[in-house]
C-alpha atoms as a PDB file:
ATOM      1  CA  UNK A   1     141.350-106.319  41.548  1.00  0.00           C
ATOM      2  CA  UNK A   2     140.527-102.963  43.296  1.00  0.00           C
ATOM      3  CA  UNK A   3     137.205-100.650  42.676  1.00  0.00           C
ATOM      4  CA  UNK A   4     137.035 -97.794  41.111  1.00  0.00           C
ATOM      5  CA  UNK A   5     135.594 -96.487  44.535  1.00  0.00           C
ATOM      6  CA  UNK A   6     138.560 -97.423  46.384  1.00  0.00           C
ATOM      7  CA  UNK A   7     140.935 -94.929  44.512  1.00  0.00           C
ATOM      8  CA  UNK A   8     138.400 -92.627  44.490  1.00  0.00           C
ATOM      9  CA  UNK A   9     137.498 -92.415  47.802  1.00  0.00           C
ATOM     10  CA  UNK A  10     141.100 -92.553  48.879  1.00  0.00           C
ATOM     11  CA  UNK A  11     142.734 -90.184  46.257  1.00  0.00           C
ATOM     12  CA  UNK A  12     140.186 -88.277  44.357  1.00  0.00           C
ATOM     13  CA  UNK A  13     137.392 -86.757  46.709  1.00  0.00           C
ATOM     14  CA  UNK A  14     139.874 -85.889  49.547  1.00  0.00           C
ATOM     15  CA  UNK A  15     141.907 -84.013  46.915  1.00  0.00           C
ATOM     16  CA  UNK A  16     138.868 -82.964  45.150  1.00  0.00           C
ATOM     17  CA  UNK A  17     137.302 -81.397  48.258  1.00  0.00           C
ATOM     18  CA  UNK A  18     140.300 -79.797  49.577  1.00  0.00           C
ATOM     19  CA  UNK A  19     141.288 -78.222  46.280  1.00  0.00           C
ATOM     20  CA  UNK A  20     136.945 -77.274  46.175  1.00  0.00           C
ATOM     21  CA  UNK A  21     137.642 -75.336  49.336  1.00  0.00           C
ATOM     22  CA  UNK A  22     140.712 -73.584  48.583  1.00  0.00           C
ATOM     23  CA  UNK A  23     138.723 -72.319  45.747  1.00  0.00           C
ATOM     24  CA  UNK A  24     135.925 -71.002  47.327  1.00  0.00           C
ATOM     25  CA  UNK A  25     137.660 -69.409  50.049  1.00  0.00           C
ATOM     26  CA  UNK A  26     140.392 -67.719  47.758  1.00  0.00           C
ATOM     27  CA  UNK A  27     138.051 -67.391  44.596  1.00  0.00           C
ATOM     28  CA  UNK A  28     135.022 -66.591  46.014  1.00  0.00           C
ATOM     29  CA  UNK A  29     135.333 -64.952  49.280  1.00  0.00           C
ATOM     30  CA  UNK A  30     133.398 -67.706  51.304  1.00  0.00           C
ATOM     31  CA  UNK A  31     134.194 -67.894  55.199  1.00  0.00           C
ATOM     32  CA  UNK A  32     135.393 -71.208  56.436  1.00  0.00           C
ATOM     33  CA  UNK A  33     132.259 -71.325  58.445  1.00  0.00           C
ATOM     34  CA  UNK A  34     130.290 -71.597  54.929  1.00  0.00           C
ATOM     35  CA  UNK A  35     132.235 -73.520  53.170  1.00  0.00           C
ATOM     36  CA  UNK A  36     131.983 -76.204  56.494  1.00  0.00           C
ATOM     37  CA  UNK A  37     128.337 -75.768  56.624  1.00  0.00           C
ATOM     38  CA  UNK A  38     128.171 -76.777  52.487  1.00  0.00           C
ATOM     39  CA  UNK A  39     130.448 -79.532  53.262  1.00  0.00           C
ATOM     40  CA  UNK A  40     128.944 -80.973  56.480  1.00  0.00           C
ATOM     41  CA  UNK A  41     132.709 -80.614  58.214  1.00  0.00           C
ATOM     42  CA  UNK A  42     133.645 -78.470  60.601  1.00  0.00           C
ATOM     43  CA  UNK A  43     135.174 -74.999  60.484  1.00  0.00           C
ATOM     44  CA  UNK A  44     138.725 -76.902  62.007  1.00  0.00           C
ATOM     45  CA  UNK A  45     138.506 -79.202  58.901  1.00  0.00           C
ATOM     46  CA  UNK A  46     138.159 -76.697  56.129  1.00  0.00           C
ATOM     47  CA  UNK A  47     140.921 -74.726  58.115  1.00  0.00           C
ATOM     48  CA  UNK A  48     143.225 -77.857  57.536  1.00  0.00           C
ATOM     49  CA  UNK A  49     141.884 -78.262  54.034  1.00  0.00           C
ATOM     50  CA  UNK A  50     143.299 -74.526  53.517  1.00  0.00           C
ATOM     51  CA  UNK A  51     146.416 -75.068  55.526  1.00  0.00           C
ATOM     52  CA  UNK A  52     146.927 -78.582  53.206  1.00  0.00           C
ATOM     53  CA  UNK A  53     147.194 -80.918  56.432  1.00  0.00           C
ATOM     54  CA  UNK A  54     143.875 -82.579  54.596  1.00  0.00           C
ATOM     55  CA  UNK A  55     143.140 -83.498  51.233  1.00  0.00           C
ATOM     56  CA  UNK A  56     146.248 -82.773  48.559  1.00  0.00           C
ATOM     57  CA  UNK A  57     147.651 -86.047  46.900  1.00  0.00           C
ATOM     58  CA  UNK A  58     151.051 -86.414  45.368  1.00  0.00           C
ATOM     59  CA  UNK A  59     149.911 -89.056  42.900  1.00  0.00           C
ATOM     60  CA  UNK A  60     147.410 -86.333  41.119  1.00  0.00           C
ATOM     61  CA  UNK A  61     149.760 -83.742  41.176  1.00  0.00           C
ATOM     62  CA  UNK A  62     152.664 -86.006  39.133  1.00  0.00           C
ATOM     63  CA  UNK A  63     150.169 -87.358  36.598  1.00  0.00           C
ATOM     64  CA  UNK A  64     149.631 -85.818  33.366  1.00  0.00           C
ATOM     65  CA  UNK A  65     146.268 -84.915  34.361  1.00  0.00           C
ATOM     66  CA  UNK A  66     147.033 -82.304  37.233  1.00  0.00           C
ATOM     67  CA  UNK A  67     146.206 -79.352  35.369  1.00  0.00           C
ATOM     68  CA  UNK A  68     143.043 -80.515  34.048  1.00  0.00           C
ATOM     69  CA  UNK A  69     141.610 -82.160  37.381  1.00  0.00           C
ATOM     70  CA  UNK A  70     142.226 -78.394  38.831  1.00  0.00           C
ATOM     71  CA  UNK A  71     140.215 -76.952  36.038  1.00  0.00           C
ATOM     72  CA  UNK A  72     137.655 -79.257  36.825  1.00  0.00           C
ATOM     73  CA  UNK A  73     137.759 -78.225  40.174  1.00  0.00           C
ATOM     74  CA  UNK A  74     137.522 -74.479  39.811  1.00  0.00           C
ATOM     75  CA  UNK A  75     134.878 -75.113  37.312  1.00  0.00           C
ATOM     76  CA  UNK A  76     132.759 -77.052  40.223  1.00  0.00           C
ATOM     77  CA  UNK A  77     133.457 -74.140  42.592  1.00  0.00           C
ATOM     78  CA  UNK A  78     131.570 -71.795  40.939  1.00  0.00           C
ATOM     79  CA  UNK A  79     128.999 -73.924  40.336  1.00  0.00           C
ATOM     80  CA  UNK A  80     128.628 -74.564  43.800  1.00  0.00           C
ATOM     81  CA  UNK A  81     129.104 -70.705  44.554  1.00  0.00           C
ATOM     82  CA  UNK A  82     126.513 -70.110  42.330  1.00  0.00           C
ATOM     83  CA  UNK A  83     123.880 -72.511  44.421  1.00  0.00           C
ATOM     84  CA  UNK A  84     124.730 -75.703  43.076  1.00  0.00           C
ATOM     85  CA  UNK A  85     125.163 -79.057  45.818  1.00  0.00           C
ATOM     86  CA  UNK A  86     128.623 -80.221  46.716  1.00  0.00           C
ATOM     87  CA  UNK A  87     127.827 -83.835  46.345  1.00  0.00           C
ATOM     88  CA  UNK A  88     126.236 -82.265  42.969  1.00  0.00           C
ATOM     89  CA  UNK A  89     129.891 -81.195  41.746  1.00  0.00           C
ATOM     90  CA  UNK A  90     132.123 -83.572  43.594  1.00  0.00           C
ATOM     91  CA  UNK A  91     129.791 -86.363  41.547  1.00  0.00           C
ATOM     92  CA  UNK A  92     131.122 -83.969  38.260  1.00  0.00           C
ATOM     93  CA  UNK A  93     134.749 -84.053  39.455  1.00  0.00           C
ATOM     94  CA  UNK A  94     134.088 -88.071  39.477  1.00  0.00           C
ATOM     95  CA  UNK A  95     132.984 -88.331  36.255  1.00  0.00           C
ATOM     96  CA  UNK A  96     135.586 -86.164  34.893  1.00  0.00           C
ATOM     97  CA  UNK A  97     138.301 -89.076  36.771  1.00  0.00           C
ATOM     98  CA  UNK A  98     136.812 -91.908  34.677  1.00  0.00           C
ATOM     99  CA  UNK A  99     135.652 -90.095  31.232  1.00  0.00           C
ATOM    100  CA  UNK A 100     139.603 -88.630  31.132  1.00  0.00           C
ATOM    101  CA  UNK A 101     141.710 -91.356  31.934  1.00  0.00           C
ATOM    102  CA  UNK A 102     142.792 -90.234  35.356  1.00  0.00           C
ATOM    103  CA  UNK A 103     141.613 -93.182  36.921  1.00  0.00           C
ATOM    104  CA  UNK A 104     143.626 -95.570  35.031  1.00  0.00           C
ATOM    105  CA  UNK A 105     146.603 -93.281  35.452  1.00  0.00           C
ATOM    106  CA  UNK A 106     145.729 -93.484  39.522  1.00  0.00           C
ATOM    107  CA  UNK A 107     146.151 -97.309  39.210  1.00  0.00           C
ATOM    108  CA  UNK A 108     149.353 -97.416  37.100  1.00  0.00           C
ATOM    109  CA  UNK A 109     151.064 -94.780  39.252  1.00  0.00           C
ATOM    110  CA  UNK A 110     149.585 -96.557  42.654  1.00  0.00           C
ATOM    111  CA  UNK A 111     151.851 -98.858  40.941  1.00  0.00           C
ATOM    112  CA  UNK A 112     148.985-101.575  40.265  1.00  0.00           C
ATOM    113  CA  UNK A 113     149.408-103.599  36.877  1.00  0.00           C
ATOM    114  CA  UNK A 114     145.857-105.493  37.535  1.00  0.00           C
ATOM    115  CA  UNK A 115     142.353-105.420  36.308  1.00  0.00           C
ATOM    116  CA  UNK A 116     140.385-102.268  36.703  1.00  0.00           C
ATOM    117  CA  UNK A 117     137.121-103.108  38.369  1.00  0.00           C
ATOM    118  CA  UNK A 118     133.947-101.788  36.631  1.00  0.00           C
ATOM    119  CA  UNK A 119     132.593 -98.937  37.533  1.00  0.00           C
ATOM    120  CA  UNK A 120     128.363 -99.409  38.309  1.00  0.00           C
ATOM    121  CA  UNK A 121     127.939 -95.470  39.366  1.00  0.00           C
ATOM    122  CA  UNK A 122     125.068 -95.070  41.634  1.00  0.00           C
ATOM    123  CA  UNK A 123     122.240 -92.958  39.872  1.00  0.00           C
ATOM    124  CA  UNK A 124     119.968 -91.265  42.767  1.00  0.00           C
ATOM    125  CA  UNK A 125     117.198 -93.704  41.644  1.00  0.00           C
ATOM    126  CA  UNK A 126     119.437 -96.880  42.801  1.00  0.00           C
ATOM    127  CA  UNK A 127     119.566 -94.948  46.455  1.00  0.00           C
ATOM    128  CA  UNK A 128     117.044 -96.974  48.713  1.00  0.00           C
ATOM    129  CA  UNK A 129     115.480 -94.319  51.004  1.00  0.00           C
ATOM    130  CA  UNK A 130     115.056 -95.486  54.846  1.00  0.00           C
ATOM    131  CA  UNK A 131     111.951 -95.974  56.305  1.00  0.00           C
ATOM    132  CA  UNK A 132     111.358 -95.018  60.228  1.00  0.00           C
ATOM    133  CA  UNK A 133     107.945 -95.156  61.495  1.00  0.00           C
ATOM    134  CA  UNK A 134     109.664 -93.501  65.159  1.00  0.00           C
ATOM    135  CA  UNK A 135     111.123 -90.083  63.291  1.00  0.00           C
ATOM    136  CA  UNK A 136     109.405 -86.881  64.125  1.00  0.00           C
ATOM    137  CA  UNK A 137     109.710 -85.075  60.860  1.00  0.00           C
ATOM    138  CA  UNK A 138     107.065 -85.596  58.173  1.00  0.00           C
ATOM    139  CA  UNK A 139     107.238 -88.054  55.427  1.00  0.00           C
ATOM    140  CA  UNK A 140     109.118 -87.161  52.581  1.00  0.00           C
ATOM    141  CA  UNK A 141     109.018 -87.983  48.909  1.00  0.00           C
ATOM    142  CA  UNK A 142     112.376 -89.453  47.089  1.00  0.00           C
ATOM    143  CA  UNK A 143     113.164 -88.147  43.360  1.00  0.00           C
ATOM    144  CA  UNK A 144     112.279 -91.600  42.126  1.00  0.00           C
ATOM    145  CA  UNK A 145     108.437 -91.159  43.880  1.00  0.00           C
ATOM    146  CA  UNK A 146     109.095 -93.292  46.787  1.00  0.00           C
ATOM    147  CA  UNK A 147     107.848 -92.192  49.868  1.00  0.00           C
ATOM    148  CA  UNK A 148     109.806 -92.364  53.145  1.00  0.00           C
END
């Protein structure tokens, strides 16, 4: 059986955040600088997400769904051009995969026949938030009231 997370993390938010890039470079005028600093990548990375040397994935592009996934995609860019987090909107384009079907399509065209594993998701309240007595910074507070 493979995860859900497997295909995702290997086809979807590659794609997803190379297509995310393109879109806010081209679309919305963002420097590659910016678009690194949202990401948490460097400049040289974006620049190969633009040039299509990362990210891109033939098995999206043949399925039925291609059009759609891009739609998401541009739809997520200017969300995130208009202040919204990355993880925010690739965590959107993930949904979209398993609400439309394009998940089970990744299997079948990956060419697996097996079970689909079940998908658990991982609402911020299931994140356990680190403790470190040695950090410098001030404690924080996590959404779910934890403090850390």
């Amino acid at each position: 059986m493979k995860l859900p997370c497997e295909l995702i993390v290997n086809h979807i938010l590659p794609t997803a955040r190379g297509a995310l890039a393109k879109e806010l470079v081209n679309r919305h005028n963002m420097t590659q600088v910016q678009v690194a600093n949202l990401f948490g990548v460097t400049s040289a990375a974006v620049s190969q997400y633009l040039k299509g040397f990362r990210g891109g994935n033939d098995i999206i592009d043949r399925s039925e769904y291609r059009n759609d996934f891009y739609k998401v995609i541009s739809e997520m860019a200017d969300r995130v051009h208009e202040g919204e987090e990355v993880t925010e909107a690739l965590c959107g384009i993930c949904h979209y995969v398993k609400d439309s079907g394009l998940l089970r399509a990744l299997y079948i065209l990956e060419g697996y026949d097996g079970e689909i594993g079940v998908c658990m998701e991982c609402p911020d309240l299931a994140i356990v938030y680190p403790r470190d007595a040695s950090r410098s910074s001030p404690q924080g507070t996590a959404p779910d009231g934890h403090v850390y």
